[in-house]
C-alpha atoms as a PDB file:
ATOM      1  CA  UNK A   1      72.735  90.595  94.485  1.00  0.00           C
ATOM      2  CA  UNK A   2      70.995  88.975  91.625  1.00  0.00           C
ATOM      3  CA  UNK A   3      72.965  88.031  88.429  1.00  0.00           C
ATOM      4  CA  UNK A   4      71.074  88.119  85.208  1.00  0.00           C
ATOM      5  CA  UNK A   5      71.415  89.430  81.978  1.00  0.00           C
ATOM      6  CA  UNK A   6      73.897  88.695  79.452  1.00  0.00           C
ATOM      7  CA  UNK A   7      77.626  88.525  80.769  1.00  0.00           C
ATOM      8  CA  UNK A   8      80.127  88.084  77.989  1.00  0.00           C
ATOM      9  CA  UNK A   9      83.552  86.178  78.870  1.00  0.00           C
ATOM     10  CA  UNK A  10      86.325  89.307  78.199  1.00  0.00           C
ATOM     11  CA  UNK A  11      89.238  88.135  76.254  1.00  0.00           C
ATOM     12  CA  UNK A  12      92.528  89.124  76.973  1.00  0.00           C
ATOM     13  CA  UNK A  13      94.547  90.722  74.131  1.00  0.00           C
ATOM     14  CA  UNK A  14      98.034  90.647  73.956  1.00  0.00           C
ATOM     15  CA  UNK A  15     100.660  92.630  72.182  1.00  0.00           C
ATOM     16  CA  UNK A  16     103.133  91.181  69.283  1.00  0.00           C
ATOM     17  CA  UNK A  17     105.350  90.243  71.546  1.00  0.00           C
ATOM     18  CA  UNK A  18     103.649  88.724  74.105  1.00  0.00           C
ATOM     19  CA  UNK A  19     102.786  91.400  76.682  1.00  0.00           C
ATOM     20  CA  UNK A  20      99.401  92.363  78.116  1.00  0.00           C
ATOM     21  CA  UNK A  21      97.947  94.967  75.201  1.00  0.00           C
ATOM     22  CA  UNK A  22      96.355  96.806  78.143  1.00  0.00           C
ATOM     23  CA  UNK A  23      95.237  99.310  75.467  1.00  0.00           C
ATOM     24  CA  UNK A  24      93.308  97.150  73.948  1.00  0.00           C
ATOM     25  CA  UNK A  25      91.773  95.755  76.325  1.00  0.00           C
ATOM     26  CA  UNK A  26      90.342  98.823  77.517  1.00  0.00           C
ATOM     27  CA  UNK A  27      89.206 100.049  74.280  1.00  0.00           C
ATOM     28  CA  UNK A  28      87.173  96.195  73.647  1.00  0.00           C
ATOM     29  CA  UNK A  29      85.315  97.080  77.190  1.00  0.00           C
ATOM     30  CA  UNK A  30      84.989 100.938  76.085  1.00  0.00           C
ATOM     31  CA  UNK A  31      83.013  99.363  73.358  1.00  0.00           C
ATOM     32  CA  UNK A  32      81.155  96.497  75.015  1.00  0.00           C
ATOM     33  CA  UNK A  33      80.074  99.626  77.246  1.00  0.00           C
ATOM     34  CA  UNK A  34      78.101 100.530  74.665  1.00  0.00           C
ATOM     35  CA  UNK A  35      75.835  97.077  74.194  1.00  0.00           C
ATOM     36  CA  UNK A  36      73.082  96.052  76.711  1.00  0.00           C
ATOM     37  CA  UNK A  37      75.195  93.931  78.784  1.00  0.00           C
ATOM     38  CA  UNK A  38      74.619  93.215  82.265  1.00  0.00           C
ATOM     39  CA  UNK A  39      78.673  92.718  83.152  1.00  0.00           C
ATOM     40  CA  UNK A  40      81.472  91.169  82.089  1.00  0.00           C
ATOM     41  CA  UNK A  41      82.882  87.873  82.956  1.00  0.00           C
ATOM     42  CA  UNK A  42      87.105  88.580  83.591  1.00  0.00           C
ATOM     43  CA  UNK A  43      89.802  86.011  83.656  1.00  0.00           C
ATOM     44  CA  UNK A  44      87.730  83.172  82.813  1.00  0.00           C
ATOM     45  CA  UNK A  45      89.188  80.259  80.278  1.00  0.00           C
ATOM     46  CA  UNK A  46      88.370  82.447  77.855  1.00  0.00           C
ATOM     47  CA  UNK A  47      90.619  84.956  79.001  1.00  0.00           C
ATOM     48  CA  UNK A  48      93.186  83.083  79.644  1.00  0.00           C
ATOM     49  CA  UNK A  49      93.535  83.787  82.892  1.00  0.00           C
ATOM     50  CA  UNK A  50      95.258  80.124  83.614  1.00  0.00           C
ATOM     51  CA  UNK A  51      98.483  81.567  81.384  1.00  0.00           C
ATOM     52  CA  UNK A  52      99.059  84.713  82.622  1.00  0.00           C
ATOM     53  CA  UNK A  53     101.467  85.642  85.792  1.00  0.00           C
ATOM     54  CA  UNK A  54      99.673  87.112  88.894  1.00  0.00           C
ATOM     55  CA  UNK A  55     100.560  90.499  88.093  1.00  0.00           C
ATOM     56  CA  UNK A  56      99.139  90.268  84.728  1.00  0.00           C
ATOM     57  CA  UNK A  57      96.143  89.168  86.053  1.00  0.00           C
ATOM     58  CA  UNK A  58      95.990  91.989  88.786  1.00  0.00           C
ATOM     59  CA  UNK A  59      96.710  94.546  85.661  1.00  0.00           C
ATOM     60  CA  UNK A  60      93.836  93.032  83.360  1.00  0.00           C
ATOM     61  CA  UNK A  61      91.312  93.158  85.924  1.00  0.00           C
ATOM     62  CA  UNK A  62      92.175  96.597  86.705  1.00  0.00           C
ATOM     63  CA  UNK A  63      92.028  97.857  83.630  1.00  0.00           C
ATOM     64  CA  UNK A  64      88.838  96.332  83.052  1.00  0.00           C
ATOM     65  CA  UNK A  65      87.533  97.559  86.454  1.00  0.00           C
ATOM     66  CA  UNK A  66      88.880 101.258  85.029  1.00  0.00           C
ATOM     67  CA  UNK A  67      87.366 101.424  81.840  1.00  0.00           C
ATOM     68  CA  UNK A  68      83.774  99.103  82.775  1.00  0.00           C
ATOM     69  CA  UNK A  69      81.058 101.587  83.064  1.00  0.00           C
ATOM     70  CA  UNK A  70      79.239 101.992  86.445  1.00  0.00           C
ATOM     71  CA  UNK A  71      76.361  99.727  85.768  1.00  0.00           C
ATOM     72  CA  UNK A  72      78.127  96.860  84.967  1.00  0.00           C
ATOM     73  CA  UNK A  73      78.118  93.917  87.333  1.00  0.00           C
ATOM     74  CA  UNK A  74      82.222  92.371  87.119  1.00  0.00           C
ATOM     75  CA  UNK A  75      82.807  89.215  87.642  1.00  0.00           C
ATOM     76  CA  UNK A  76      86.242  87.895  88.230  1.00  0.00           C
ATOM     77  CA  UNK A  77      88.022  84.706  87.652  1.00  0.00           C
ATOM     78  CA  UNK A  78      90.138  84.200  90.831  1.00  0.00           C
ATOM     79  CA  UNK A  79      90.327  80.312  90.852  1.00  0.00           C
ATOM     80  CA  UNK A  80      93.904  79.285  91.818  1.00  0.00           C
ATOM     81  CA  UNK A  81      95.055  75.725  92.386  1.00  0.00           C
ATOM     82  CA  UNK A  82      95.466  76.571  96.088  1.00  0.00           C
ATOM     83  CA  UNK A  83      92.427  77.320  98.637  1.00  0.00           C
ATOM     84  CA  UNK A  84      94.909  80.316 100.154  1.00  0.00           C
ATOM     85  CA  UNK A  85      95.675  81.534  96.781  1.00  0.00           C
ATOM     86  CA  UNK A  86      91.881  81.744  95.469  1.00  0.00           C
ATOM     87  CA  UNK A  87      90.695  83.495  98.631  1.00  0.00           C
ATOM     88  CA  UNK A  88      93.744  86.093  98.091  1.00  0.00           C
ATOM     89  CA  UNK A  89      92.826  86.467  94.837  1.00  0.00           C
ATOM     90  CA  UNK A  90      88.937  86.872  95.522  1.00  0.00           C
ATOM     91  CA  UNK A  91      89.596  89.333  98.018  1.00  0.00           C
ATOM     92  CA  UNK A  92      92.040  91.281  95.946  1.00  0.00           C
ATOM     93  CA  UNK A  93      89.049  91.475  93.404  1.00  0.00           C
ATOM     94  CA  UNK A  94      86.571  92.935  95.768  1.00  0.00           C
ATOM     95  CA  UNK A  95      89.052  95.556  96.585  1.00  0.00           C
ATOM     96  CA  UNK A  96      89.423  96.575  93.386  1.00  0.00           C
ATOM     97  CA  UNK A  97      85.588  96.491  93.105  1.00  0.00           C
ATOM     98  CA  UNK A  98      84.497  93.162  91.452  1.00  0.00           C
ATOM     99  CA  UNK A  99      80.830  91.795  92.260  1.00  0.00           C
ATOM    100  CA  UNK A 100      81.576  88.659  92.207  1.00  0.00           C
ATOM    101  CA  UNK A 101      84.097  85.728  91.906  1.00  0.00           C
ATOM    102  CA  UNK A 102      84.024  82.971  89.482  1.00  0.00           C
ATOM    103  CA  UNK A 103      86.273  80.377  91.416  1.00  0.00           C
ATOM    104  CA  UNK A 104      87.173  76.348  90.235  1.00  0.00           C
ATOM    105  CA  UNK A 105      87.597  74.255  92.900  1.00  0.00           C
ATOM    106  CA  UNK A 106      91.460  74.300  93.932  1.00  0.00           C
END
């Protein structure tokens, strides 16, 4: 595989009172669908991804997974602060279709 192109960080919106705003989410990539983007970059500092539970996590890059057009490369976020953790989480991505895996050293 061969990343290049332009892969925006995806920010992760949240509801008024603090939840996931799936809906919103989905709708931001519906649009960024739209742009000549090579992929999207999910769960990186920029979205949060350090803040949110692991089920939150699993939910946002679903949803983005979902609602990412076909040609889009994804690229997930899946650094944890153990070794075990980050390999769950990287292989939890690929099941759910992610490219690749954007991982800081645990």
């Amino acid at each position: 595989m061969k990343l290049h192109g332009i892969f925006p960080p995806v920010t992760t919106p949240f509801a008024a009172d603090g939840s996931l705003a799936a809906d919103h989410l989905r709708g931001n990539i519906e649009q960024y669908n739209k742009m000549r983007l090579a992929g999207y970059v999910v769960l990186g500092s920029t979205g949060e991804a350090i803040l949110l539970s692991w089920a939150e996590s699993e939910r946002v890059l679903a949803t983005v997974r979902e609602a990412a057009a076909p040609n889009k490369l994804l690229i997930a976020g899946t650094g944890a602060e153990s070794t075990a953790e980050t390999i769950h989480r990287s292989n939890r991505a690929a099941e759910l279709g992610y490219h690749a895996a954007l991982v800081r050293t645990p």
